[in-house]
Protein backbone atom coordinates (compact mmCIF):
# COMPACT_ATOMS: atom_id res chain seq x y z
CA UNK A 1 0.00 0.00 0.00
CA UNK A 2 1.33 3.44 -1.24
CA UNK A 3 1.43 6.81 0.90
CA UNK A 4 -2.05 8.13 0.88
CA UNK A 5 -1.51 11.43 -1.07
CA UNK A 6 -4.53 13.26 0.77
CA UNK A 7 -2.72 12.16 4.55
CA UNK A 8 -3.64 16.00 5.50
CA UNK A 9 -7.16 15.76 5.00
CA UNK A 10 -7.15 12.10 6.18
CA UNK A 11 -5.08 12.28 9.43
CA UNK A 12 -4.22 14.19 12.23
CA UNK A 13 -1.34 16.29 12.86
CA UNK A 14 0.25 15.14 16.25
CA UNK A 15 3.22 17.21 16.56
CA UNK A 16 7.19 18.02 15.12
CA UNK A 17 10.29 15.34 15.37
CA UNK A 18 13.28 15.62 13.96
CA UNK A 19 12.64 19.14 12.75
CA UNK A 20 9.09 18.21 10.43
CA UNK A 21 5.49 17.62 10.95
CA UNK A 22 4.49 14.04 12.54
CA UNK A 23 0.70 12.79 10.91
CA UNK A 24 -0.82 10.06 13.01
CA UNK A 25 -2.06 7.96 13.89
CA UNK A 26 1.13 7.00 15.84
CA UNK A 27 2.21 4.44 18.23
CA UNK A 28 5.91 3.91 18.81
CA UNK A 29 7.76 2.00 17.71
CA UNK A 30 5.11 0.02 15.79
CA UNK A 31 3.37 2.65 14.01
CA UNK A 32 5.59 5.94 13.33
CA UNK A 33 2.87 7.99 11.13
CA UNK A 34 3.62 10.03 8.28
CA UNK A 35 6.78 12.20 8.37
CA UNK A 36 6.97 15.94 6.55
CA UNK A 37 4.36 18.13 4.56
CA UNK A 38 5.92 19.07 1.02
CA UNK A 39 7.78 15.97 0.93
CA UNK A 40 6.35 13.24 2.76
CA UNK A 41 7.46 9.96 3.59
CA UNK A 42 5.37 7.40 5.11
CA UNK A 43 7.47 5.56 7.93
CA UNK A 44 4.88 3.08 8.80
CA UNK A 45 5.92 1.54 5.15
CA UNK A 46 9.55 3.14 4.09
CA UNK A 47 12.08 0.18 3.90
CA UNK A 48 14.97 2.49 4.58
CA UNK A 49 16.57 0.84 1.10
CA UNK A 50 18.28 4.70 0.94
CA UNK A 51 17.78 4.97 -2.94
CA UNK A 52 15.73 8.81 -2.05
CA UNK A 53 18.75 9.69 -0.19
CA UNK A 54 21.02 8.53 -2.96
CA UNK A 55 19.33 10.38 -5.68
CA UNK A 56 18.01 13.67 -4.38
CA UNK A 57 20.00 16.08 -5.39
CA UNK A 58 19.77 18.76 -2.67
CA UNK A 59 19.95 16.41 0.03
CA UNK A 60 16.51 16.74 1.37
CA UNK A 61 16.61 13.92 3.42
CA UNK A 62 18.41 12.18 6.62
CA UNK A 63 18.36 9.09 8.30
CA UNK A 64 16.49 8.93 11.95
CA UNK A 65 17.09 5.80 14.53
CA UNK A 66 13.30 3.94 14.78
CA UNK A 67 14.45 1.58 16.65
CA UNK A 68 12.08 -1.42 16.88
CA UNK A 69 10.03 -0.56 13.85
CA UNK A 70 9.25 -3.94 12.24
CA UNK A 71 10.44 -2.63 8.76
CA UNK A 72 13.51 -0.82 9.63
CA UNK A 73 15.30 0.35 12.14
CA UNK A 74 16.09 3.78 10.61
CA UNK A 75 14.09 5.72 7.99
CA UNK A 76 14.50 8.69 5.41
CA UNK A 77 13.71 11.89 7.07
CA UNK A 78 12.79 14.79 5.31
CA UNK A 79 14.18 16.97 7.34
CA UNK A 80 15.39 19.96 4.91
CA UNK A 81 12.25 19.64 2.93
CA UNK A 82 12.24 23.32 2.35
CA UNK A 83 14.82 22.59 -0.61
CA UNK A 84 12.40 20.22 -2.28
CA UNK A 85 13.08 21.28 -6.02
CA UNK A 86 10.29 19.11 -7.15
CA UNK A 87 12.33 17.09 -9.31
CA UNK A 88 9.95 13.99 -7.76
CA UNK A 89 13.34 11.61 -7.96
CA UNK A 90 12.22 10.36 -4.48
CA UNK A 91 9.06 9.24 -5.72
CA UNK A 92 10.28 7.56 -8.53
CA UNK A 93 13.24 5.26 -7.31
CA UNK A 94 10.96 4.50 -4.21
CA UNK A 95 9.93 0.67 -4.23
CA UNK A 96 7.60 0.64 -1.76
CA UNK A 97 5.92 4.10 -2.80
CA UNK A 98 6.39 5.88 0.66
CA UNK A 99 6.91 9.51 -0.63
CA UNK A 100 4.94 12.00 -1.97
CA UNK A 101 5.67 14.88 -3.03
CA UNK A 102 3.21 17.94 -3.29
CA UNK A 103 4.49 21.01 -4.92
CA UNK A 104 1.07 22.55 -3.67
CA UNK A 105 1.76 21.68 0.13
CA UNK A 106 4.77 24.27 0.98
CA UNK A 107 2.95 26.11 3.57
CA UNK A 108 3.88 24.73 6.50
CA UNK A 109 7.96 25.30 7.08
């Protein structure tokens, strides 16, 4: 299953961690949420395979420690999302289709 693309509209905003905007529902470490607004990145299913980190050319995006998360124990962060060029590289060399990228959805760093 893919990020949901309308995760605004369809889930609440719980807080900030790791410098971007945490959309639950969360429950640690089994469920993590959605990380980010402009660039979002769906922890709950992001294999931490680092391809989005290898291709994104402004280096919008770090690795965090989830420790215990079934999946992974680290994921891509987007924590400079702000330089999001919309070049949608993420998206496309994701496998498991946990990013989205909205070039409408800058509004909120």
């Amino acid at each position: 299953m893919a990020i949901d693309p309308n995760f605004e509209e369809n889930r609440e905003l719980e807080g900030r961690e790791h410098g971007v905007d945490v959309w639950g529902p969360t429950e640690p470490p089994e469920q993590l949420g959605i990380r980010g607004v402009h660039v979002a990145v769906d922890f709950d299913i992001c294999l931490s395979d680092g391809a989005c980190l290898e291709d994104c050319p402004v280096d919008v995006f770090e690795w965090v420690d989830t420790p215990g998360h079934p999946e992974s124990e680290i994921k891509a962060n987007p924590t400079h999302e702000e330089q999001c060029i919309d070049c949608m590289l993420c998206v496309d060399v994701c496998p498991v289709d946990a990013i989205d990228v909205d070039p409408g959805r800058t509004d909120r760093f």
